[in-house]
Each structure stands twice: as structure tokens, then as C-alpha cells.
PDB file of N, CA and C in Angstrom:
ATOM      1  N   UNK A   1       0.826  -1.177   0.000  1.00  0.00           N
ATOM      2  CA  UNK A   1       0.000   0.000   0.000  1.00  0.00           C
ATOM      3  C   UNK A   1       0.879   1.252   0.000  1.00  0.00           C
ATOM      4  N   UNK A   2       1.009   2.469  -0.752  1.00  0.00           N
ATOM      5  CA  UNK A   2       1.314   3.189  -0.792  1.00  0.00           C
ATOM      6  C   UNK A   2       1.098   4.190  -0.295  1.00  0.00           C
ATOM      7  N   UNK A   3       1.796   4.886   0.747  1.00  0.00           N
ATOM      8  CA  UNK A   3       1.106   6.225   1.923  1.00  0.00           C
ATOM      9  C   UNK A   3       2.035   7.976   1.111  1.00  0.00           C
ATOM     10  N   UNK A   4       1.181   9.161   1.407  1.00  0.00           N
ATOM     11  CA  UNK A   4       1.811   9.863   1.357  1.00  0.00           C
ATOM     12  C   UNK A   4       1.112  10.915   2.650  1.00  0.00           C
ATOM     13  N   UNK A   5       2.297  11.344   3.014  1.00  0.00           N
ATOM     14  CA  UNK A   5       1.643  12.527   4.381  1.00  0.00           C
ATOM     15  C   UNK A   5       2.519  14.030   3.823  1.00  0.00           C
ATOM     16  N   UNK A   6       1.452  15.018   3.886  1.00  0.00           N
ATOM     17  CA  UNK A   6       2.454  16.182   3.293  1.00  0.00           C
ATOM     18  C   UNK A   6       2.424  16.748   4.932  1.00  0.00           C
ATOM     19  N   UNK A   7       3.554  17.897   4.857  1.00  0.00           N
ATOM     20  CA  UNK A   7       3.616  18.579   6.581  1.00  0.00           C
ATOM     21  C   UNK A   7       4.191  20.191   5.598  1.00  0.00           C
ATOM     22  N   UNK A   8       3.011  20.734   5.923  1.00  0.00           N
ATOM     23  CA  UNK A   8       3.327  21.924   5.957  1.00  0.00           C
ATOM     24  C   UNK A   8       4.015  22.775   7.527  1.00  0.00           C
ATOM     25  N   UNK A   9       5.091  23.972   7.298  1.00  0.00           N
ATOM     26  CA  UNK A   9       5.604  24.247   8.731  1.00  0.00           C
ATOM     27  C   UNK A   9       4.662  25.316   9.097  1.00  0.00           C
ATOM     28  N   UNK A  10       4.105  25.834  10.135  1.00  0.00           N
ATOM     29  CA  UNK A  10       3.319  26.442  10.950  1.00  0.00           C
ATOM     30  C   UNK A  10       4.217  27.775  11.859  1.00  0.00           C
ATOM     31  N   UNK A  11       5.179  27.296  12.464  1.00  0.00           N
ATOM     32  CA  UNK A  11       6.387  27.679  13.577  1.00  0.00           C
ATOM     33  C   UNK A  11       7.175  27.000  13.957  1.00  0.00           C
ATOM     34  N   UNK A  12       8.320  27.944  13.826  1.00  0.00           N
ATOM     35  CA  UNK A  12       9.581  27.436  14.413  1.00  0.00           C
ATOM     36  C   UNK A  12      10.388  28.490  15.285  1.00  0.00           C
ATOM     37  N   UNK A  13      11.214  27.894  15.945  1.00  0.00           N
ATOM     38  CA  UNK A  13      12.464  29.133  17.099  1.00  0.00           C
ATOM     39  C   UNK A  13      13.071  27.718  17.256  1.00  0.00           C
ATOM     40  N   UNK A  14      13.811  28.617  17.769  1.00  0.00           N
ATOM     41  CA  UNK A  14      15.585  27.846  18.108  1.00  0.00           C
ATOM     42  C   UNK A  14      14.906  26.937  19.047  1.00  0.00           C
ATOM     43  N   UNK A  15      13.691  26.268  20.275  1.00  0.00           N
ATOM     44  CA  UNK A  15      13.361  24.979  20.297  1.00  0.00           C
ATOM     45  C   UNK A  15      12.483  23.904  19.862  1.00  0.00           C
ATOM     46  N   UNK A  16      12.039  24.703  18.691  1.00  0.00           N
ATOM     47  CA  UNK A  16      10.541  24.146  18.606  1.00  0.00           C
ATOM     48  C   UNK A  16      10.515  24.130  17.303  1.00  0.00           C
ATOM     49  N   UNK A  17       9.747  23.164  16.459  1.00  0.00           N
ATOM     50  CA  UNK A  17       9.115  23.291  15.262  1.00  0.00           C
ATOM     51  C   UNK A  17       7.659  22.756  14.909  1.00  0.00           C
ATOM     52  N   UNK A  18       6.815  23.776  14.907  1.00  0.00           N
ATOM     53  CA  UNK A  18       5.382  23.078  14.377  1.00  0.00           C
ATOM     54  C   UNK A  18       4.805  22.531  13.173  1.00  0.00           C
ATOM     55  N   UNK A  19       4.322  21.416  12.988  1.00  0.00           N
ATOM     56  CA  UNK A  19       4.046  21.408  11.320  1.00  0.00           C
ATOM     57  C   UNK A  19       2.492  20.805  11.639  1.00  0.00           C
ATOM     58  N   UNK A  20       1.465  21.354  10.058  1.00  0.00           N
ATOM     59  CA  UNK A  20       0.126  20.614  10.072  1.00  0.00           C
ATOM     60  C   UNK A  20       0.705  19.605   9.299  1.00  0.00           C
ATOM     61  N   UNK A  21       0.005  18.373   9.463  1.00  0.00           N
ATOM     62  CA  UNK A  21       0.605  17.431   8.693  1.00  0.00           C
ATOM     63  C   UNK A  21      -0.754  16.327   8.242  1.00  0.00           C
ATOM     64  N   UNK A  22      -0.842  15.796   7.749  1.00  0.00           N
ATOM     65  CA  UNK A  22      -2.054  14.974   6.509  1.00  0.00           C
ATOM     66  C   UNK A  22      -1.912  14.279   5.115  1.00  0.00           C
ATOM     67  N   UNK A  23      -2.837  14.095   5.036  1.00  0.00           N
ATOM     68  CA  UNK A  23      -3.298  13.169   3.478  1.00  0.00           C
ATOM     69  C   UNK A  23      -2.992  14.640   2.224  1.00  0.00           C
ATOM     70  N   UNK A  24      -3.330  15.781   2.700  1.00  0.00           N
ATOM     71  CA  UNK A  24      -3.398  16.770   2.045  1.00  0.00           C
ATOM     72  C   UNK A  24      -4.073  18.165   2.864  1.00  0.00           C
ATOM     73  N   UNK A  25      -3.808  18.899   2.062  1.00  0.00           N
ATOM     74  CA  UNK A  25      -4.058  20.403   3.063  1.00  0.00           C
ATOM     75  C   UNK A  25      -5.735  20.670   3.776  1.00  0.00           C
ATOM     76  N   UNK A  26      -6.960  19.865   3.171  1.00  0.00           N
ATOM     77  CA  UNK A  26      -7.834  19.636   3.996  1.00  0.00           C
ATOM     78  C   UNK A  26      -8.280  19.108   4.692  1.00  0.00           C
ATOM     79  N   UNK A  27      -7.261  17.933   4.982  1.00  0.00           N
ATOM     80  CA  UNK A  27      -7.517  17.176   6.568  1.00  0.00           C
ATOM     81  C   UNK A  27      -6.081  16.900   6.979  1.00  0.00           C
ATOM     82  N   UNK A  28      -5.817  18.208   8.223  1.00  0.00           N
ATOM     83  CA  UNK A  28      -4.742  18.325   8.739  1.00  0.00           C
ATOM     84  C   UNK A  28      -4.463  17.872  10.154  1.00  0.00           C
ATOM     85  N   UNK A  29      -3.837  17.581  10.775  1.00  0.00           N
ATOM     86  CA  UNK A  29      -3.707  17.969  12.220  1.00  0.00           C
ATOM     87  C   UNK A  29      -1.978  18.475  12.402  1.00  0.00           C
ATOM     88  N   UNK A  30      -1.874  18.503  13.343  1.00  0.00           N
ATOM     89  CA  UNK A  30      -0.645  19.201  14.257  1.00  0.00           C
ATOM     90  C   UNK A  30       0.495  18.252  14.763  1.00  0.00           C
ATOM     91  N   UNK A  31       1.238  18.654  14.885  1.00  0.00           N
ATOM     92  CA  UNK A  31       2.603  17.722  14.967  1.00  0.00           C
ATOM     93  C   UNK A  31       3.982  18.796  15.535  1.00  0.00           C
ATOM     94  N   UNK A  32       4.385  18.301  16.824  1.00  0.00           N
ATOM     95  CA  UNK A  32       5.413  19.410  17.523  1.00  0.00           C
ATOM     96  C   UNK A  32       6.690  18.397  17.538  1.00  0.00           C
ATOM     97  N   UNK A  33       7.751  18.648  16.824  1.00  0.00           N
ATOM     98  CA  UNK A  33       9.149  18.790  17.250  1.00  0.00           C
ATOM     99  C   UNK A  33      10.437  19.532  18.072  1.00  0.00           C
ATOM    100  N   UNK A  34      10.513  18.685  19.602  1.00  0.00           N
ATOM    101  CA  UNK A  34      11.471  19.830  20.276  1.00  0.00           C
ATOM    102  C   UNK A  34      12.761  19.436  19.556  1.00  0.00           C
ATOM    103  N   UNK A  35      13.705  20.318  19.511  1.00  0.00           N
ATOM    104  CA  UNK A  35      14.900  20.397  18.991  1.00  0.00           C
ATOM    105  C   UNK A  35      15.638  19.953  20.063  1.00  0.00           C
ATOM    106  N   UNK A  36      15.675  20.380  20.931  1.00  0.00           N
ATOM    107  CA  UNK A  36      16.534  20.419  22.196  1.00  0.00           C
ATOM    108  C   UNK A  36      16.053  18.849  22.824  1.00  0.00           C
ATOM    109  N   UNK A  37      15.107  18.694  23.461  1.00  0.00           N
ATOM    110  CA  UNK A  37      14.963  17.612  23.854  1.00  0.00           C
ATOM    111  C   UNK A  37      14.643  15.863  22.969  1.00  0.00           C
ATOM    112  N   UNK A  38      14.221  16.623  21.775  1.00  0.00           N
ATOM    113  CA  UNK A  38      14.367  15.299  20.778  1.00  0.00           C
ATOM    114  C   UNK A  38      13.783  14.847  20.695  1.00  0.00           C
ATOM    115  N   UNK A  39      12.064  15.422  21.051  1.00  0.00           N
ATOM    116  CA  UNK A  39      10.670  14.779  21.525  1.00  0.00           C
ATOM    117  C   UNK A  39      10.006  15.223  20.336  1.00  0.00           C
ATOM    118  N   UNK A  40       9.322  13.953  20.017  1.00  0.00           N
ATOM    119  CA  UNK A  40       7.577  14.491  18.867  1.00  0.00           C
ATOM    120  C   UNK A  40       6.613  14.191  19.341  1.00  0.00           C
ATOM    121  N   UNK A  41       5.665  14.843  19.331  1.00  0.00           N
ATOM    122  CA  UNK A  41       4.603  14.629  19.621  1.00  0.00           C
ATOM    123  C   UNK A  41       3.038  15.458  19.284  1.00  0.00           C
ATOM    124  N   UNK A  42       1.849  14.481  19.110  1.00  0.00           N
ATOM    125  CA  UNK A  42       0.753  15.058  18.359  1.00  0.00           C
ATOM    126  C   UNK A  42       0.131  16.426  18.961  1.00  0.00           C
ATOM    127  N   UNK A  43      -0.178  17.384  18.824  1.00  0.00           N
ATOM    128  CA  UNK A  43      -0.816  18.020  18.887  1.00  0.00           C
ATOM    129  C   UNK A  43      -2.407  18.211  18.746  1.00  0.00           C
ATOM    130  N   UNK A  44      -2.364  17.892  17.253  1.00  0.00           N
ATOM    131  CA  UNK A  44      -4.053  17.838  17.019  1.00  0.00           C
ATOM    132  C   UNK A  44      -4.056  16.680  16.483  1.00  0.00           C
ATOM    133  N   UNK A  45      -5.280  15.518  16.625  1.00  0.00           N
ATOM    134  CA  UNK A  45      -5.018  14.690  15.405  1.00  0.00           C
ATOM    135  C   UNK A  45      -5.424  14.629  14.196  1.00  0.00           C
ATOM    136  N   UNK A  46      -5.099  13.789  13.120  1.00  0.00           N
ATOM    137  CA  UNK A  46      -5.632  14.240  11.783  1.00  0.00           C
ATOM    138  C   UNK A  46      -7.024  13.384  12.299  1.00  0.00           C
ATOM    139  N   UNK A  47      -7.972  14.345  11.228  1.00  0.00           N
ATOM    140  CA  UNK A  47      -9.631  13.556  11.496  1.00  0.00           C
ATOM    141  C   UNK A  47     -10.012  13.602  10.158  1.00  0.00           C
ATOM    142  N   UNK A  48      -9.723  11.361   9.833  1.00  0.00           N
ATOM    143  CA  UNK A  48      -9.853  10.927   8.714  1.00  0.00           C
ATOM    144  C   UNK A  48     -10.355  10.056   8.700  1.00  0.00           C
ATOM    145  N   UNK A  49     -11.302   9.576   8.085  1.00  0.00           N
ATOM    146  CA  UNK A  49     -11.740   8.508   7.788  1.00  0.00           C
ATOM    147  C   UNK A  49     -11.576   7.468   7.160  1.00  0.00           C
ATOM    148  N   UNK A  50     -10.588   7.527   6.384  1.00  0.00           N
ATOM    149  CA  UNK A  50      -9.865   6.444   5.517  1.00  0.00           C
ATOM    150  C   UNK A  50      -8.430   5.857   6.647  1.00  0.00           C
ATOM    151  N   UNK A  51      -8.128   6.159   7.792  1.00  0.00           N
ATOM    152  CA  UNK A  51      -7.109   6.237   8.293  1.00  0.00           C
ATOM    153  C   UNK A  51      -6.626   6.936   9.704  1.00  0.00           C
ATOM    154  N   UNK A  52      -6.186   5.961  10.574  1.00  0.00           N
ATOM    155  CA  UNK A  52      -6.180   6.631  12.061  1.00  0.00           C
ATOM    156  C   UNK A  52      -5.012   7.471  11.844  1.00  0.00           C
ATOM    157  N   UNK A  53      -5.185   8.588  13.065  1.00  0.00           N
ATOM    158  CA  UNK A  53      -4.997   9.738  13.073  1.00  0.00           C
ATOM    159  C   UNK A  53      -3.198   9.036  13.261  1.00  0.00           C
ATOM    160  N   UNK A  54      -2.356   8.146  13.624  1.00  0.00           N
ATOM    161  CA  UNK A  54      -1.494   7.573  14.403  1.00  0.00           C
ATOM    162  C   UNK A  54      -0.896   6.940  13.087  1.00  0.00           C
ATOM    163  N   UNK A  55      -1.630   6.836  12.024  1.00  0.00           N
ATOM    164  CA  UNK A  55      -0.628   6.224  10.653  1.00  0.00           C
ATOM    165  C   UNK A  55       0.240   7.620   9.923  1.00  0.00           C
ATOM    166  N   UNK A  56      -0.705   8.972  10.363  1.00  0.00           N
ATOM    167  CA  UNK A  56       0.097   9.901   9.604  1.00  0.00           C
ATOM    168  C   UNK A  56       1.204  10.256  10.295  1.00  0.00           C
ATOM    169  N   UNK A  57       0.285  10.423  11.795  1.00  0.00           N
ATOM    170  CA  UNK A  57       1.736  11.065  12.932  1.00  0.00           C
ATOM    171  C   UNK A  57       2.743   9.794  12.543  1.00  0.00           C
ATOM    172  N   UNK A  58       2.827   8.587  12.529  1.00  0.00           N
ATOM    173  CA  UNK A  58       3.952   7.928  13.086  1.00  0.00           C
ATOM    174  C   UNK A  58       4.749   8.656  11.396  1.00  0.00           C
ATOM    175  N   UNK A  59       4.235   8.080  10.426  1.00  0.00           N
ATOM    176  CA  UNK A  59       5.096   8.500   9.235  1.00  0.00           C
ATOM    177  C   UNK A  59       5.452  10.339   9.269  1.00  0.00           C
ATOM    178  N   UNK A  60       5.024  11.073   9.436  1.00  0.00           N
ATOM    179  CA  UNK A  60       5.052  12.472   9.983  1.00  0.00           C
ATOM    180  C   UNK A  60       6.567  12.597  10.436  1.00  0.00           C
ATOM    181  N   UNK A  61       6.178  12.049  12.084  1.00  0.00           N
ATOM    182  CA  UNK A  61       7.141  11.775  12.755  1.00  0.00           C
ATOM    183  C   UNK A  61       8.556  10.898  12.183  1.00  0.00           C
ATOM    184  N   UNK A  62       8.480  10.487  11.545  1.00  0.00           N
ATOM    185  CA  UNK A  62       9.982   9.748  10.952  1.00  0.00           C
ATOM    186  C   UNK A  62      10.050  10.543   9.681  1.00  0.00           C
ATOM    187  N   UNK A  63       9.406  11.441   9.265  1.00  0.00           N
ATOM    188  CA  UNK A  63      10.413  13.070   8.300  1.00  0.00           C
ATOM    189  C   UNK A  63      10.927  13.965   9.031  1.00  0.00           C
ATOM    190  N   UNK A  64      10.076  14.317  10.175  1.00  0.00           N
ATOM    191  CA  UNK A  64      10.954  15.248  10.988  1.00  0.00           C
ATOM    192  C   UNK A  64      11.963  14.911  11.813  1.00  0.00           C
ATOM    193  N   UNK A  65      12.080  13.502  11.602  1.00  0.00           N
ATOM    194  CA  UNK A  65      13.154  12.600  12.666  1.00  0.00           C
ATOM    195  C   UNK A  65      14.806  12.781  11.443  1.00  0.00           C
ATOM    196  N   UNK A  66      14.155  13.121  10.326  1.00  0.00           N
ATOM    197  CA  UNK A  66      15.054  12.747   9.208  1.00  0.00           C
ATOM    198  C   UNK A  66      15.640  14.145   9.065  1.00  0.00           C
ATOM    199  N   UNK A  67      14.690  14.823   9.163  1.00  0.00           N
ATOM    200  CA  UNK A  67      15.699  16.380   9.140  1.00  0.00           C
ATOM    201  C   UNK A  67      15.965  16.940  10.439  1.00  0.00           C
ATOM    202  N   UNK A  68      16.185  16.416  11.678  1.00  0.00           N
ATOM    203  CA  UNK A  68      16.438  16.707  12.738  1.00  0.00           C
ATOM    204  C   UNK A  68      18.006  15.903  12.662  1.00  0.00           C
ATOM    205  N   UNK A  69      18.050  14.830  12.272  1.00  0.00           N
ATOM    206  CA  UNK A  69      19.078  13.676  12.064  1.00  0.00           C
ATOM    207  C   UNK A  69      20.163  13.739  11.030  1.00  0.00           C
ATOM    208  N   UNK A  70      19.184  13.534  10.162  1.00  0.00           N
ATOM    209  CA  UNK A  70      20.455  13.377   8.387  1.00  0.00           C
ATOM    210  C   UNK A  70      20.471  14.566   7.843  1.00  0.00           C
ATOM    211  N   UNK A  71      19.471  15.530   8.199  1.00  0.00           N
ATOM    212  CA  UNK A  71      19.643  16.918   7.149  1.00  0.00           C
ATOM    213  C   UNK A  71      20.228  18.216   8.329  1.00  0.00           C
ATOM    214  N   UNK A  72      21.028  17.692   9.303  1.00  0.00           N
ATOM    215  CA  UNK A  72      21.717  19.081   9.872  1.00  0.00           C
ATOM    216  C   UNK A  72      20.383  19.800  10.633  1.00  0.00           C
ATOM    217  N   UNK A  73      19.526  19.050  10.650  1.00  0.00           N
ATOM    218  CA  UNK A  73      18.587  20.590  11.792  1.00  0.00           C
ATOM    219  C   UNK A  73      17.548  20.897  10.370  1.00  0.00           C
ATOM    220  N   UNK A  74      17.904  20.788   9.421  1.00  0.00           N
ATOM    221  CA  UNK A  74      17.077  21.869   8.809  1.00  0.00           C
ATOM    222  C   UNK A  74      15.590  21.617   8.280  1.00  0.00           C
ATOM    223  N   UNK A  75      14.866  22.283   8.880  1.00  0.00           N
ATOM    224  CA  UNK A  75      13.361  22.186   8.705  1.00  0.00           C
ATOM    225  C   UNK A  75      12.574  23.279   7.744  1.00  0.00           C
ATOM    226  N   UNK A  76      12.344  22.570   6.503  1.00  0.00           N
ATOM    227  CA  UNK A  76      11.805  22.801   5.325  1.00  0.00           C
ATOM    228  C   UNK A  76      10.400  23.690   5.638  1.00  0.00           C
ATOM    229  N   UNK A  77      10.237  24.368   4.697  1.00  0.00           N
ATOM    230  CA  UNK A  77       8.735  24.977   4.795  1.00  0.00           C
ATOM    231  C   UNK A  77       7.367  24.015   4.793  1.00  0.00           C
ATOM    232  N   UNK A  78       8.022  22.967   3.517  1.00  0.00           N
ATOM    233  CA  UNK A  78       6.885  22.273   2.732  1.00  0.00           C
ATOM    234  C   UNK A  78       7.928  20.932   2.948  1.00  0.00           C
ATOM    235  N   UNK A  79       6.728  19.671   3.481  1.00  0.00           N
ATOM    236  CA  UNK A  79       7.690  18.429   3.333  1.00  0.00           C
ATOM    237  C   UNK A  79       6.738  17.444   2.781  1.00  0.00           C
ATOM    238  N   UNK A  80       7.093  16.168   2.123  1.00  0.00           N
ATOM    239  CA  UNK A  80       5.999  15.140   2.090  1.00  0.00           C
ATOM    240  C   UNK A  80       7.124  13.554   2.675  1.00  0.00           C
ATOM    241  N   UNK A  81       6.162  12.475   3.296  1.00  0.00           N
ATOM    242  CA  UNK A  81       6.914  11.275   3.448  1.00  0.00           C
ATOM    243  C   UNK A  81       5.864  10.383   2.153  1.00  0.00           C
ATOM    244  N   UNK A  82       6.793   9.743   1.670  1.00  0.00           N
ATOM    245  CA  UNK A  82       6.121   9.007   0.065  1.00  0.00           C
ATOM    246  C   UNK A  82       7.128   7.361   0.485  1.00  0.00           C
ATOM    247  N   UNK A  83       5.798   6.488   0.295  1.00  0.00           N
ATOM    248  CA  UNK A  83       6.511   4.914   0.491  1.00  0.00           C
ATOM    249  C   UNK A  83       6.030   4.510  -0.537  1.00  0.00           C
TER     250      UNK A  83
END
């Protein structure tokens, strides 16, 4: 099965980064990355019906794990995870 989650960024500062994240820009929820402590976690959840709110965060969560990790810190405006 093939998933895609896009994460648009919301806010960021030197500890924090917010992104909405989803199937697409009309069914979003929320997603917080601390920098400093190395924590993700949901904010809002996505509210979908094809799909618990916990399939986007987890894939969500392992892009922002990827640019916290392999890309130096750097957190994109616009991201998607594609399997």
C-alpha cells in the first residue's frame, strides 16, 4: 500500500518546530518537534476517515526525525513522506 503525508511548517524558534501534517491540506492535524529535547509529539489529530490519526503522525514523525538527524537541523517549509 502506498502512503503519502504532506507537513506543511506552521512555527519554528531555536526549540521548537510546528508542522500541520495529513493526506493533504484539507484534513490536517498538528505535529510538535522539540529540537533540544528530541521529543515528537501530536498536537491535534488528523480527522480521517480512511485512516487513524497515528498512521500519519507515526510517518510524519519519521520526516521530521530525518531532518532533525540526516539533514543538519534543517526544517523545510513544505515536506511530504512518500513509500
Amino acid at each position: 500500500m502506498a502512503s503519502f503525508v504532506l507537513l506543511l511548517k506552521d512555527y519554528e524558534d531555536d526549540e521548537k518546530v510546528i508542522y500541520r501534517f495529513g493526506p493533504n491540506e484539507q484534513v490536517m492535524g498538528k505535529i510538535e518537534i522539540n529540537k533540544e529535547k528530541e521529543t515528537i509529539k501530536e498536537i491535534e489529530p488528523v480527522q480521517n476517515a480512511n485512516n487513524e490519526s497515528k498512521f500519519y503522525f507515526d510517518r510524519a514523525a519519521q520526516r521530521l526525525a530525518r531532518c532533525l538527524y540526516s539533514e543538519g537541523g534543517q526544517f523545510p517549509d513544505k515536506a511530504t513522506f512518500e513509500s
